[in-house]
PDB file of N, CA and C in Angstrom:
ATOM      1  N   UNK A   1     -12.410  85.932 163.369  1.00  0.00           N
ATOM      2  CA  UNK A   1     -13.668  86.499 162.936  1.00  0.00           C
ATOM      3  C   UNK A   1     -13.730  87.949 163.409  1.00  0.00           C
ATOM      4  N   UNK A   2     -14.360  88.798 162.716  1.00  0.00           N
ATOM      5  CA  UNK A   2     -14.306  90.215 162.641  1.00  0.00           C
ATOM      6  C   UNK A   2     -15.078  90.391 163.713  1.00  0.00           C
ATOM      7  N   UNK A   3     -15.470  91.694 164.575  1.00  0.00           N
ATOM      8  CA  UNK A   3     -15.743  91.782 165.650  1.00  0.00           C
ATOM      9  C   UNK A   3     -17.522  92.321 165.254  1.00  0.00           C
ATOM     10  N   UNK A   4     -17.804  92.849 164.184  1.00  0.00           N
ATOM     11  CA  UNK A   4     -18.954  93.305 163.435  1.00  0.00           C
ATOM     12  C   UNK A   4     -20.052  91.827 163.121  1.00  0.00           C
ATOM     13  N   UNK A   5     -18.932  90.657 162.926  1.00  0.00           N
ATOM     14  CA  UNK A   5     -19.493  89.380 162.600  1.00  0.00           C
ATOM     15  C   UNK A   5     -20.427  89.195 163.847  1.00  0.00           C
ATOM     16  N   UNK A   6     -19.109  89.091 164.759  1.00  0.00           N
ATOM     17  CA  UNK A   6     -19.773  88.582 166.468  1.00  0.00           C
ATOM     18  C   UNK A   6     -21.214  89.305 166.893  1.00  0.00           C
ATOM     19  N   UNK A   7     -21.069  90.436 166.325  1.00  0.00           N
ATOM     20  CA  UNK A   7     -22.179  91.664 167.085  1.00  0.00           C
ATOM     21  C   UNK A   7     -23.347  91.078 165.630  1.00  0.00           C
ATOM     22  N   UNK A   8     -22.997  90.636 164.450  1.00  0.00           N
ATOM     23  CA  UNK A   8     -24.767  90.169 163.738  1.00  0.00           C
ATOM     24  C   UNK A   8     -24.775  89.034 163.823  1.00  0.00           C
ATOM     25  N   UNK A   9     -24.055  88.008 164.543  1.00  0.00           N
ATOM     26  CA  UNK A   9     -24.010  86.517 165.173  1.00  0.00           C
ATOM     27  C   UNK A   9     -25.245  86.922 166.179  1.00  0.00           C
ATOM     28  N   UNK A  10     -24.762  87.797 166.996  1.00  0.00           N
ATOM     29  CA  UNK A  10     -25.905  88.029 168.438  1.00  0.00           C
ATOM     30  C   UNK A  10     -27.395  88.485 168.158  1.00  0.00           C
ATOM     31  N   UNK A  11     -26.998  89.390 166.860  1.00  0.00           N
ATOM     32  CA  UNK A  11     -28.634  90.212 166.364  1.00  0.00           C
ATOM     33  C   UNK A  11     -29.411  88.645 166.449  1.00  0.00           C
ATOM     34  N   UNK A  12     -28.857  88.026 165.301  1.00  0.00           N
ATOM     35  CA  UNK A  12     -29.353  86.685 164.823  1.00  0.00           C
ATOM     36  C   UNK A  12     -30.283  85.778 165.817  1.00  0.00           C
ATOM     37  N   UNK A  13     -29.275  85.771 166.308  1.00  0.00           N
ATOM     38  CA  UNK A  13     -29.914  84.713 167.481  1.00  0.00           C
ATOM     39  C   UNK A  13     -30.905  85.363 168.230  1.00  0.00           C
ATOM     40  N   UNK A  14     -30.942  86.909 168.385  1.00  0.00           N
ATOM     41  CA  UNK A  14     -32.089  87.257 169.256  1.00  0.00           C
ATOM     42  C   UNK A  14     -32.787  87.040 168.771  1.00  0.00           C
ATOM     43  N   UNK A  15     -32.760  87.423 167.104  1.00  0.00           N
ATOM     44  CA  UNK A  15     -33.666  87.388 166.475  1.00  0.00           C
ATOM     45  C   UNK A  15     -34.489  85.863 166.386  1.00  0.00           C
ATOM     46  N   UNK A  16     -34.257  85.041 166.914  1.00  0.00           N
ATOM     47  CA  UNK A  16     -34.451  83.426 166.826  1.00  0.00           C
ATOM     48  C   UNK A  16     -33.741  82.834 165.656  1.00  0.00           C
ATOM     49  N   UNK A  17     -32.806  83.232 165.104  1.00  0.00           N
ATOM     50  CA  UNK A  17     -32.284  82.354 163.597  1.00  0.00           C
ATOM     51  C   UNK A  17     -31.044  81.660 164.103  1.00  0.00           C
ATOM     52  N   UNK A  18     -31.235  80.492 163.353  1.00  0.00           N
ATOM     53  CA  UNK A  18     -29.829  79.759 163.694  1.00  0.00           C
ATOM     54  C   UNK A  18     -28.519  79.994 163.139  1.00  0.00           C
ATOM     55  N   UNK A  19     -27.726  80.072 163.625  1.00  0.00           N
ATOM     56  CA  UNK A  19     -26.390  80.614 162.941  1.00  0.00           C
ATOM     57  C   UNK A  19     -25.628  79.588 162.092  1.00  0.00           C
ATOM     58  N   UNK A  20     -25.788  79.307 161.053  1.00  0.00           N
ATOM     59  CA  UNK A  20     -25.058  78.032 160.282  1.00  0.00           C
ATOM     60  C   UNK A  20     -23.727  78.560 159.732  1.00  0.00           C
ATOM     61  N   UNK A  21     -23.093  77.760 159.283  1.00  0.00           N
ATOM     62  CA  UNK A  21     -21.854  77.785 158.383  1.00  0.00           C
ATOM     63  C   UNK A  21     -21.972  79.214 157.277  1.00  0.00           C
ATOM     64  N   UNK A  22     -23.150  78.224 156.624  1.00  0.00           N
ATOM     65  CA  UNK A  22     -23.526  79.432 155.248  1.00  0.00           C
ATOM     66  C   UNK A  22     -23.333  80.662 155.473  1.00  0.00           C
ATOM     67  N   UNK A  23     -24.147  81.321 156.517  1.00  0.00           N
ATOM     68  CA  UNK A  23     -24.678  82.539 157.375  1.00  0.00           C
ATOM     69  C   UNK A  23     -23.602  82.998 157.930  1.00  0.00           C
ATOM     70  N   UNK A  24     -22.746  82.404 158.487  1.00  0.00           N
ATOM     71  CA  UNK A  24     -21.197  82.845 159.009  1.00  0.00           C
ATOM     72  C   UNK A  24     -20.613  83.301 157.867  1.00  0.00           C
ATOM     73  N   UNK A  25     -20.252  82.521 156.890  1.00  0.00           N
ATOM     74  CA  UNK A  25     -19.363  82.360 156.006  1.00  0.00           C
ATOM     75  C   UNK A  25     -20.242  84.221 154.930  1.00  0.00           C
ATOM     76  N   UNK A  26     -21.080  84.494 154.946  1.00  0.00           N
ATOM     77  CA  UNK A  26     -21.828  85.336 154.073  1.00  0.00           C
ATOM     78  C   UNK A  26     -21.512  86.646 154.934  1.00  0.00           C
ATOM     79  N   UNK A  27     -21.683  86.540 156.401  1.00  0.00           N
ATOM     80  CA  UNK A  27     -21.141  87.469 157.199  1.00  0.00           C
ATOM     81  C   UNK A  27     -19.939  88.031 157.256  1.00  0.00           C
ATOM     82  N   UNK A  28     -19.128  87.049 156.998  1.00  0.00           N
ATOM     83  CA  UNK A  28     -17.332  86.968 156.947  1.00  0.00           C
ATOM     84  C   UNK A  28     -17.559  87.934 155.561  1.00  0.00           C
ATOM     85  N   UNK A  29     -17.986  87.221 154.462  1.00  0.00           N
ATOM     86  CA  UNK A  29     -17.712  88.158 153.018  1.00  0.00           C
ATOM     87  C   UNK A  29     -18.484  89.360 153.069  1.00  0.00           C
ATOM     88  N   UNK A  30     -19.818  89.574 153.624  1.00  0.00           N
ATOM     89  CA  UNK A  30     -19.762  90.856 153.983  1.00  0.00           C
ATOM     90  C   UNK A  30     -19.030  92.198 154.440  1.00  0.00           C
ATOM     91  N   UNK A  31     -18.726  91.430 155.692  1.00  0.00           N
ATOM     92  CA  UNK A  31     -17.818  92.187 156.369  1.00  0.00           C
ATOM     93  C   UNK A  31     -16.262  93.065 156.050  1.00  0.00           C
ATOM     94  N   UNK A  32     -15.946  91.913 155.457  1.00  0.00           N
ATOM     95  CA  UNK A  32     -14.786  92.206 154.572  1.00  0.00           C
ATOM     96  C   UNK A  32     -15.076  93.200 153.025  1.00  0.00           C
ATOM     97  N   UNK A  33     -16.150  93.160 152.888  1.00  0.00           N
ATOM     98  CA  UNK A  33     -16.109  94.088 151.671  1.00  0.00           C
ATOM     99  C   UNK A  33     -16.014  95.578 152.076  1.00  0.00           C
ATOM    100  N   UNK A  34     -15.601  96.304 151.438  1.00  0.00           N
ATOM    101  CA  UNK A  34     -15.321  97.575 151.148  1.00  0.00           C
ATOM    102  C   UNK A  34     -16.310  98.224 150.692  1.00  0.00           C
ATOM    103  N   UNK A  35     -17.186  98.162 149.916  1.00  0.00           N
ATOM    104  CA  UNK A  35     -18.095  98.852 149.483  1.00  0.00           C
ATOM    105  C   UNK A  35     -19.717  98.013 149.410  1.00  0.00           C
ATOM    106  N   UNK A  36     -20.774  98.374 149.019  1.00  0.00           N
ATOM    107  CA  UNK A  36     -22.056  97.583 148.743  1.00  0.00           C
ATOM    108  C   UNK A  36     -21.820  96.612 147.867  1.00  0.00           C
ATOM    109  N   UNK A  37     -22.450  95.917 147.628  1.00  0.00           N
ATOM    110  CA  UNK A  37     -22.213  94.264 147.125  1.00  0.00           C
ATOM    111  C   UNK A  37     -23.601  94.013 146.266  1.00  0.00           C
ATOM    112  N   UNK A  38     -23.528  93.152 145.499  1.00  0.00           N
ATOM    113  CA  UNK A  38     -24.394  92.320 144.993  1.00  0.00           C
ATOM    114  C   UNK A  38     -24.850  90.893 145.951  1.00  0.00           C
ATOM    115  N   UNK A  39     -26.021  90.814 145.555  1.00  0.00           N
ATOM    116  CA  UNK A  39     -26.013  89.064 146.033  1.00  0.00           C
ATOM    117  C   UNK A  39     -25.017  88.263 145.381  1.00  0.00           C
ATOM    118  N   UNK A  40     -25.080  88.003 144.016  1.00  0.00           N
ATOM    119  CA  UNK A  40     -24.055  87.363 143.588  1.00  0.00           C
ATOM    120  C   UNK A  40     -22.748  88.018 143.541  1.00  0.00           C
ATOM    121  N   UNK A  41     -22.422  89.282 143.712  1.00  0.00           N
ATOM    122  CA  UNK A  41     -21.405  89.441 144.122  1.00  0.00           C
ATOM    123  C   UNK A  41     -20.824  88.645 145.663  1.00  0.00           C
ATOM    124  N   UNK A  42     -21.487  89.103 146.334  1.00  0.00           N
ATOM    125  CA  UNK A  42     -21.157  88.181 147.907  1.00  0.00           C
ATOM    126  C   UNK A  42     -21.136  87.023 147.878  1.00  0.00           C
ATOM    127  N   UNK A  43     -21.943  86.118 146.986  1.00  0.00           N
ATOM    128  CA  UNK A  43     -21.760  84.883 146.556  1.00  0.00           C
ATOM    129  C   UNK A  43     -20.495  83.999 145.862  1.00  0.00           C
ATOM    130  N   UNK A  44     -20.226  85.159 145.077  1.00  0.00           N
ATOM    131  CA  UNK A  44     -18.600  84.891 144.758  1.00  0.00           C
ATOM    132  C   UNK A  44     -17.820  85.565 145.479  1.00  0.00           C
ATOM    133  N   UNK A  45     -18.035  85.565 146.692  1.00  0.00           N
ATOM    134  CA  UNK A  45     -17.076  85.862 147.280  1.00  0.00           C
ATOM    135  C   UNK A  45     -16.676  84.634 148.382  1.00  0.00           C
ATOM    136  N   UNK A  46     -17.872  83.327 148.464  1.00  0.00           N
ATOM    137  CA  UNK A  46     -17.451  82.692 149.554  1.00  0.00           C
ATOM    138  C   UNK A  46     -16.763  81.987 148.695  1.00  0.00           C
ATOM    139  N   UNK A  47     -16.285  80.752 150.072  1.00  0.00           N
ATOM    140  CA  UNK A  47     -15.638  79.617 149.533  1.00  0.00           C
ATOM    141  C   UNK A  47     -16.524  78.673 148.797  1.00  0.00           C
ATOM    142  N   UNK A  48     -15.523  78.139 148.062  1.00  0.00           N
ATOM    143  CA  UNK A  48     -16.327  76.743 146.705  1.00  0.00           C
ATOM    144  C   UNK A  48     -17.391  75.997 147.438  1.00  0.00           C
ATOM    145  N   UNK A  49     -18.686  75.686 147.473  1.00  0.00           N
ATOM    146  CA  UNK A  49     -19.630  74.922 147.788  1.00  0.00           C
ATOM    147  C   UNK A  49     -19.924  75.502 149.007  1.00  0.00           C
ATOM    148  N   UNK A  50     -20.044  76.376 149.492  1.00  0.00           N
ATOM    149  CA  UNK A  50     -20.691  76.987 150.678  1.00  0.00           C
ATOM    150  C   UNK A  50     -21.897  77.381 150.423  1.00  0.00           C
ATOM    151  N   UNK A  51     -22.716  77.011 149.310  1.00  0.00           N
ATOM    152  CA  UNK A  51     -23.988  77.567 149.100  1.00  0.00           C
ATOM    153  C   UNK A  51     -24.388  77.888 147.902  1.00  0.00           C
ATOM    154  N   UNK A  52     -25.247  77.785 147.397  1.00  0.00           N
ATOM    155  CA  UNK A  52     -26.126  77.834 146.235  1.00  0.00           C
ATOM    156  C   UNK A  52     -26.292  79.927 146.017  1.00  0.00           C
ATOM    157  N   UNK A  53     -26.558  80.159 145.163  1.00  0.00           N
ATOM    158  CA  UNK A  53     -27.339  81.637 144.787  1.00  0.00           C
ATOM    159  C   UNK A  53     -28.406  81.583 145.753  1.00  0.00           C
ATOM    160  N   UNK A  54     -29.264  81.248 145.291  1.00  0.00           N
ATOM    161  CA  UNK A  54     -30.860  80.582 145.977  1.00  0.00           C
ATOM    162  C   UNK A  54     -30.374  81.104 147.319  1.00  0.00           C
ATOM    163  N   UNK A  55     -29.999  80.195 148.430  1.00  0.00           N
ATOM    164  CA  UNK A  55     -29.114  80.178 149.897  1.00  0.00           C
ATOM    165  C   UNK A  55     -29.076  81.744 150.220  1.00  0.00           C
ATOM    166  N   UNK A  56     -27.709  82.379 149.556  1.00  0.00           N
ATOM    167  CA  UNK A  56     -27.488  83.235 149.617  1.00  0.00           C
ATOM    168  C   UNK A  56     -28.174  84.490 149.836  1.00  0.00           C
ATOM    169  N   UNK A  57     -29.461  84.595 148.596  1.00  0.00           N
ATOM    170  CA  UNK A  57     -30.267  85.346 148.639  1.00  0.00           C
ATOM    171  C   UNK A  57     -31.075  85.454 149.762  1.00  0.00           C
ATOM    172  N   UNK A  58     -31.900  84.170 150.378  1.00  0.00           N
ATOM    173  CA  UNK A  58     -31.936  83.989 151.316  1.00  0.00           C
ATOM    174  C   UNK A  58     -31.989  84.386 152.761  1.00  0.00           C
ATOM    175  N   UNK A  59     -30.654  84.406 152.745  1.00  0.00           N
ATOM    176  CA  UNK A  59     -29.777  84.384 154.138  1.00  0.00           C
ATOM    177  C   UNK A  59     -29.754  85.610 153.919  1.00  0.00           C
ATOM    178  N   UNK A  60     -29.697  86.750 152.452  1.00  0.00           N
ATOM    179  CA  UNK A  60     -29.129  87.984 152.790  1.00  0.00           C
ATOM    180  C   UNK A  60     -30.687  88.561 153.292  1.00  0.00           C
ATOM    181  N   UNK A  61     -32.339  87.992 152.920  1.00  0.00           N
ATOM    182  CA  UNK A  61     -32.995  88.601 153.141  1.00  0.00           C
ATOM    183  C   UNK A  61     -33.607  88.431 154.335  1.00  0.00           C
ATOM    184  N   UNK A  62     -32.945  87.482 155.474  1.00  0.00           N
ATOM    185  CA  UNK A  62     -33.159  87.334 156.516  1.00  0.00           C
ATOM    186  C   UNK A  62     -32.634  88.308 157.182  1.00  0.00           C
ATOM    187  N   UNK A  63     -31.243  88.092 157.137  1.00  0.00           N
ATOM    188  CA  UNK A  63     -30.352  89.308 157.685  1.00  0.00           C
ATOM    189  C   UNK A  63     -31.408  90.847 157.623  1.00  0.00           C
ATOM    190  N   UNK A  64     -31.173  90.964 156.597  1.00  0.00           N
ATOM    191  CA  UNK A  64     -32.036  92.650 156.575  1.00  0.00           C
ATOM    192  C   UNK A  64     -33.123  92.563 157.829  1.00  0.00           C
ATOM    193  N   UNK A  65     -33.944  91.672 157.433  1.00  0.00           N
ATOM    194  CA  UNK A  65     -35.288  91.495 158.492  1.00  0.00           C
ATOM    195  C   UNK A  65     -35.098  91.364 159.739  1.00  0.00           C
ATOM    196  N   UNK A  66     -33.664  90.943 160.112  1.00  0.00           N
ATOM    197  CA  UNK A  66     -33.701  90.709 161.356  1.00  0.00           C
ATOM    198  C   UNK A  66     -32.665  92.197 162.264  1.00  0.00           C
ATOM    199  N   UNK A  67     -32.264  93.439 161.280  1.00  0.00           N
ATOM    200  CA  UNK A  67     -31.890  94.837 161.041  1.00  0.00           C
ATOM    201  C   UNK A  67     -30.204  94.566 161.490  1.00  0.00           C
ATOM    202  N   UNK A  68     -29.762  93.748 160.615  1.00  0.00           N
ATOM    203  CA  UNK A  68     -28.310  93.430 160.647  1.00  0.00           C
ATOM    204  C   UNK A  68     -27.803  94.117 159.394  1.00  0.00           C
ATOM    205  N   UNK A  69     -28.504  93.892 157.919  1.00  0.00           N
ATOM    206  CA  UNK A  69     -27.821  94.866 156.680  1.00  0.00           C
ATOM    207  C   UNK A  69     -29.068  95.504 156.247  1.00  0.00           C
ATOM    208  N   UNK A  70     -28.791  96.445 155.759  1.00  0.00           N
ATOM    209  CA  UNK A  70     -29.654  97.322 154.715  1.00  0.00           C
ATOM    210  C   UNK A  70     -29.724  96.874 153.216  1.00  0.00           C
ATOM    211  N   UNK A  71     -30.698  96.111 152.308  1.00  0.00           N
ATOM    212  CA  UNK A  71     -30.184  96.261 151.398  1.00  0.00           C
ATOM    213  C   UNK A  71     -31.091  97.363 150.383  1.00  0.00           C
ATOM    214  N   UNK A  72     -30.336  97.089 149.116  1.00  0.00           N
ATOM    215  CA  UNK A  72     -30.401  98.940 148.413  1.00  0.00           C
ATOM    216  C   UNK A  72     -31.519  98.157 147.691  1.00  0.00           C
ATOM    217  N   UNK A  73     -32.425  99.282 146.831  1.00  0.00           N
ATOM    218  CA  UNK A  73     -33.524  98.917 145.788  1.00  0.00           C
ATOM    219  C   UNK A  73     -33.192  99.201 144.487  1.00  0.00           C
TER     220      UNK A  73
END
């Protein structure tokens, strides 16, 4: 796991959120991207059945709230 993962693993949890599979796994494809992303782009990026669209969206608008990603308007 990327070392950027570990450091919004920790935001997370300060933040009180639980760190699940999904949330790992969305972090991992984050991380690894190269440039800004879509939701459903990042979505196809996990593995098969790791999560719904719905999920995803989600998890990405937690993240922001909890000042782990920025996302664009």
């Amino acid at each position: 796991m990327e070392p950027i993962v570990h450091e919004a693993i920790s935001i997370l949890r300060n933040h009180g959120l639980r760190v699940t599979e999904q949330r790992k796994a969305i972090l991992q494809a984050l991380a690894k991207s190269d440039s800004p992303t879509s939701a459903e782009e990042t979505h196809g990026k996990l593995p098969k059945n790791t999560c719904d669209l719905v999920t995803a969206y989600r998890c990405l608008d937690q993240f922001e709230k909890a000042g782990v990603i920025e996302l664009g308007v």
